[in-house]
Protein backbone atom coordinates (compact mmCIF):
# COMPACT_ATOMS: atom_id res chain seq x y z
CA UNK A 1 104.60 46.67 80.28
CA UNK A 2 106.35 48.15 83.37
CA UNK A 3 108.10 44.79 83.61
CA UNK A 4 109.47 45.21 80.45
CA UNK A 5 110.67 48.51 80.99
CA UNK A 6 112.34 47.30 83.92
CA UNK A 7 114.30 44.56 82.23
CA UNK A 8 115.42 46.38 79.33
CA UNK A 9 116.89 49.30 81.64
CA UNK A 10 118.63 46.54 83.45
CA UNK A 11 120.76 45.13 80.27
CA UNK A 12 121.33 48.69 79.32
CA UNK A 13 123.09 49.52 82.56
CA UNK A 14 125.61 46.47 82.47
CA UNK A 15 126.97 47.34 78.85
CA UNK A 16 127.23 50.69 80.09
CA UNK A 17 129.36 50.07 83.44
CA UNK A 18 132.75 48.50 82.53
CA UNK A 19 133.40 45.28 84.98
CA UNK A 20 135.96 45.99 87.69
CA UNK A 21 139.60 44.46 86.91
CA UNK A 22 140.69 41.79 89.61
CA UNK A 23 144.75 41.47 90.76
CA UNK A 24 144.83 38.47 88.96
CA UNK A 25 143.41 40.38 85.19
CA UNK A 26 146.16 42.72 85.68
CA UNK A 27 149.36 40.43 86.40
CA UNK A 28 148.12 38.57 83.19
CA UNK A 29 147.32 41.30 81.25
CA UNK A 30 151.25 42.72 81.90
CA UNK A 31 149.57 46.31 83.45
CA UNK A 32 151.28 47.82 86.57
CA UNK A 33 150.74 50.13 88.79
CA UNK A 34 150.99 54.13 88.55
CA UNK A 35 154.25 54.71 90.14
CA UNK A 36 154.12 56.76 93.24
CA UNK A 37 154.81 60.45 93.91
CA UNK A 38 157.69 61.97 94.67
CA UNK A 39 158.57 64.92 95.92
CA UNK A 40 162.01 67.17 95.57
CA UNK A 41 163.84 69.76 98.08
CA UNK A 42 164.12 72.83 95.81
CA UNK A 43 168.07 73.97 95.67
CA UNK A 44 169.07 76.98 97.09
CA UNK A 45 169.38 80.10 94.67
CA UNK A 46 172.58 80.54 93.15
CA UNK A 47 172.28 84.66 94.61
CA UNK A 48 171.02 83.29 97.78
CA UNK A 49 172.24 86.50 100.44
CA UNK A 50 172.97 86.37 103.93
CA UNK A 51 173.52 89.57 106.06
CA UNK A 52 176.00 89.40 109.13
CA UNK A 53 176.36 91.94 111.63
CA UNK A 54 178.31 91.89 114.96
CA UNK A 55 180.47 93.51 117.50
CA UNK A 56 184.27 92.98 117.32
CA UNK A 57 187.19 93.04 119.36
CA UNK A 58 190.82 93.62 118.10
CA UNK A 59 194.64 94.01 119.60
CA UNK A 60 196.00 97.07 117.74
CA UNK A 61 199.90 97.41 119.92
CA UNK A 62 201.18 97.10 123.40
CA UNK A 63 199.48 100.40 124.34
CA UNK A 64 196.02 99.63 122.82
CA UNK A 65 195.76 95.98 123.39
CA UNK A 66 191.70 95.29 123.49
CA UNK A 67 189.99 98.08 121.40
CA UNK A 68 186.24 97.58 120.38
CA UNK A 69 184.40 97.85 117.00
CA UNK A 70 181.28 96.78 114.63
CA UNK A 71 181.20 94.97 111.37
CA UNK A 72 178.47 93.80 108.35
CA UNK A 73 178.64 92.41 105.48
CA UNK A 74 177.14 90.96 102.70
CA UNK A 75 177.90 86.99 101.18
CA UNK A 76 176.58 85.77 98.08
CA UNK A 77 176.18 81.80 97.61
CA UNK A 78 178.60 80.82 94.98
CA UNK A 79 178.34 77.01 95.71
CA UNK A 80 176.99 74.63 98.25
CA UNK A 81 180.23 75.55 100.46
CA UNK A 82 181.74 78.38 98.94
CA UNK A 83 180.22 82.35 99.32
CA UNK A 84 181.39 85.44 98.35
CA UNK A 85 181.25 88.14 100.90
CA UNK A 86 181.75 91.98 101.38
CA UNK A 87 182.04 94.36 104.17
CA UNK A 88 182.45 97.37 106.32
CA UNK A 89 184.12 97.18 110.09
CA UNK A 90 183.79 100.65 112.17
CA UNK A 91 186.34 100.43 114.76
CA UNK A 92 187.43 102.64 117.47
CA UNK A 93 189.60 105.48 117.63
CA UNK A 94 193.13 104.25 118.68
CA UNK A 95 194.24 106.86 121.10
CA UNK A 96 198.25 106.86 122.80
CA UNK A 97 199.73 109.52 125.06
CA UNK A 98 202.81 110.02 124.35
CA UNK A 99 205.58 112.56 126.56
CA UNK A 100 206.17 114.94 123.30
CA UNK A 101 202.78 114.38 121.43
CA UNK A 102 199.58 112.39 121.42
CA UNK A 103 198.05 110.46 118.71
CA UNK A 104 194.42 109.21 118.04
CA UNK A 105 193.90 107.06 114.86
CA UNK A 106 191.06 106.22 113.02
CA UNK A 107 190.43 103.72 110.62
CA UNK A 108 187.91 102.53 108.46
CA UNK A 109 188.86 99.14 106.92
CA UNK A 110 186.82 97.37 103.91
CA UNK A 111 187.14 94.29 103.50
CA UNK A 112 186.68 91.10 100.40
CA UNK A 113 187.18 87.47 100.53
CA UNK A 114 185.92 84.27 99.78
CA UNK A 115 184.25 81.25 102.54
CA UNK A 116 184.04 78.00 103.22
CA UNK A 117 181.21 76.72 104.78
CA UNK A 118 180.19 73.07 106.47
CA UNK A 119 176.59 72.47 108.34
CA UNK A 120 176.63 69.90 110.71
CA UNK A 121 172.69 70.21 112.37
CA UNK A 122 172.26 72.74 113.60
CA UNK A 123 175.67 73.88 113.39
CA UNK A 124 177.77 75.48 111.48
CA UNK A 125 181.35 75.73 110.50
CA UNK A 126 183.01 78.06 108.17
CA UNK A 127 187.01 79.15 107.17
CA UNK A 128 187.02 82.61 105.40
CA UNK A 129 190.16 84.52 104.14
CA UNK A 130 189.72 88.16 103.49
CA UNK A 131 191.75 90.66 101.96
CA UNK A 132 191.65 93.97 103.76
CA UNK A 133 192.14 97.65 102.88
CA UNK A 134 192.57 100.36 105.84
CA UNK A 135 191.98 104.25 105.14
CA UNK A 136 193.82 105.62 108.17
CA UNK A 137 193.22 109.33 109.58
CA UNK A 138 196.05 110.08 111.59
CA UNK A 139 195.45 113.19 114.35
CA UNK A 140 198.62 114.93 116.23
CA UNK A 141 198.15 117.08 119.56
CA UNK A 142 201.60 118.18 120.14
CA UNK A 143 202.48 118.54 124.07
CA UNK A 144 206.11 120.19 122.91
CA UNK A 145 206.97 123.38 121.28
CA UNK A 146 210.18 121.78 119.95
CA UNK A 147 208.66 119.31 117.70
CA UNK A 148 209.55 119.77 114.30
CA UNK A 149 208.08 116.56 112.34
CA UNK A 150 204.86 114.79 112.71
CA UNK A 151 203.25 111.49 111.22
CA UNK A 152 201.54 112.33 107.77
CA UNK A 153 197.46 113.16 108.46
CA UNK A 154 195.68 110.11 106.42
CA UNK A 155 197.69 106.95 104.59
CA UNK A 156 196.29 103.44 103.71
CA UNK A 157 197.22 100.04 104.94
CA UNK A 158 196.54 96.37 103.45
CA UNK A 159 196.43 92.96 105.38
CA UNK A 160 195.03 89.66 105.11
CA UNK A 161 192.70 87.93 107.49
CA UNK A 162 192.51 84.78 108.29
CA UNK A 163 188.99 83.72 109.96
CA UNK A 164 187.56 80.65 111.51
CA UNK A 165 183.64 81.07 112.57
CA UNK A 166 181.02 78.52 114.54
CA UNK A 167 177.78 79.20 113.92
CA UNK A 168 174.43 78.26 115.70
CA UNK A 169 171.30 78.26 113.88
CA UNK A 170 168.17 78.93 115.92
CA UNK A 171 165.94 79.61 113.63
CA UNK A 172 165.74 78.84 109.92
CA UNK A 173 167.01 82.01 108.76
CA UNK A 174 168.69 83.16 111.75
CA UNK A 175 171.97 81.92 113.07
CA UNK A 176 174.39 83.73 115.95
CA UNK A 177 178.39 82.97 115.66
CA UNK A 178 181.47 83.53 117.01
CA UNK A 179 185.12 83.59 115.28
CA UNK A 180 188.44 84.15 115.56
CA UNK A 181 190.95 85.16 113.20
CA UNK A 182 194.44 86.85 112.93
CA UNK A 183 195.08 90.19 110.57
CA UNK A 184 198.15 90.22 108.98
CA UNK A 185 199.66 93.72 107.92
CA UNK A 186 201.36 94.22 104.61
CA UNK A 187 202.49 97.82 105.17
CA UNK A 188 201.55 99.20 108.77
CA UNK A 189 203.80 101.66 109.43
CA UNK A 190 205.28 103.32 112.65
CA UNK A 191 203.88 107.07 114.15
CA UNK A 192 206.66 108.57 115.06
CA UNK A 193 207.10 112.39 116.15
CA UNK A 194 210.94 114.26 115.61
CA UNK A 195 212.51 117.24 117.47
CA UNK A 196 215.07 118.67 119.82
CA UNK A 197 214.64 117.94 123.66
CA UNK A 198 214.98 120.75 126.11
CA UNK A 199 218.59 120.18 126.11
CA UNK A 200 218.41 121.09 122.39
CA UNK A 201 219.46 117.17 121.26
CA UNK A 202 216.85 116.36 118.10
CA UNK A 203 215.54 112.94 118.99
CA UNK A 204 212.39 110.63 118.14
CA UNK A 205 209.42 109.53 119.97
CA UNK A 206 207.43 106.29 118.80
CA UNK A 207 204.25 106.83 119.82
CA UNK A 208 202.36 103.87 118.12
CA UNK A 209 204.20 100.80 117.30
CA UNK A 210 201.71 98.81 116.02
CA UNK A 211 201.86 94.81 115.83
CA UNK A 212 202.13 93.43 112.29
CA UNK A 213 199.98 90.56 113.58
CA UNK A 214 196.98 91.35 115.01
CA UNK A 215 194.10 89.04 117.01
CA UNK A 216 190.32 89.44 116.12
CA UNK A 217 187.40 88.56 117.70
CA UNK A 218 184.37 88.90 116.68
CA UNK A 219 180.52 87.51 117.66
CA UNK A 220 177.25 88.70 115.83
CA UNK A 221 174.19 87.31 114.54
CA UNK A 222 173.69 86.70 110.42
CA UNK A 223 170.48 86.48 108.36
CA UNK A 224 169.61 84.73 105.80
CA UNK A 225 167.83 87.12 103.33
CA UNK A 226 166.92 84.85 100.29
């Protein structure tokens, strides 16, 4: 009896577990194999952010050739070369001495423009061109009791700037960079101060001229936020 029982759980178990297919049963059969996986890089967000912030450097005239300053800004990812950026520079105080008055000007520029941006590596290169617009704060000390006209005490300027930037990533989201550019001013104007000498002849005193082209330097570090 147990020999029965034996045999007949035997036959049961090969209709139950299906033969293995060989190479050869599938290649005639016309079956394949699964293909394989694959894997994608997920592109970067069309809002993808990146925060710069730096020191700066700029030539404002012959009497305040190297004056120091901070920027940030904001750039938006438009396409896989091209951003969209916004920003703030502080700068400091321009300050001349002049023999009838001093002047000290401050100015706090804003700034919008577009970028173009090439990786190579770990390196990066980028061409931006901004569009700039300067509220200027113009304060007089007078050194002479015969002055009898003075620069007006706040106007606005506009420029374009030019911009060429290297950057170095050392970190995935973290880059430092350096770039150069030129400002160019629409409507800078000259400060000027008006009155009679001590020999009573009314004359003017320029006590800014500022160039209408002016150099920028600038070096920082930038963050990628998302």
């Amino acid at each position: 009896a147990l020999a029965l029982i034996l045999r007949f759980s035997i036959k049961a178990l090969m209709f139950q577990i299906p033969l293995k297919k060989t190479n050869t049963q599938k290649k005639t059969s016309g079956e394949s194999d699964p293909p394989p996986l694959t894997f994608s890089k997920p592109r970067q967000s069309i809002l993808g952010m990146t925060l710069r912030t730096g020191g700066l450097f700029f030539s404002y005239s012959g009497k305040a050739p190297a004056n120091p300053g901070a920027t940030v800004e904001l750039s938006f990812l438009v396409y896989d070369t091209l951003s969209m950026f916004a920003g703030y520079s502080w700068m400091s105080p321009v300050e001349v001495e002049g023999n009838r008055a001093d002047i000290t000007l401050s100015r706090h520029p804003g700034h919008l423009g577009v970028a173009w941006n090439k990786r190579w590596g770990s390196f990066s290169f980028s061409l931006a061109f901004m569009a700039v617009l300067d509220f200027v704060s113009v304060s007089t000390r007078i050194n002479s009791i015969f002055i009898s006209a003075i620069p007006p005490k706040a106007h606005q300027t506009f420029s374009v700037l030019p911009m060429a930037t290297l950057s170095w990533h050392v970190a995935s989201r973290v880059s430092v960079y350096a770039g150069v550019g030129l400002e160019f001013f629409i409507n800078n104007r000259y400060y000027v101060v008006e009155g009679h000498d001590t020999m009573g002849e009314y004359a003017s005193e320029t006590i800014i001229d500022p160039w209408m082209v002016q150099p920028r330097f600038q070096i920082g570090l930038e963050i990628k936020l998302f």
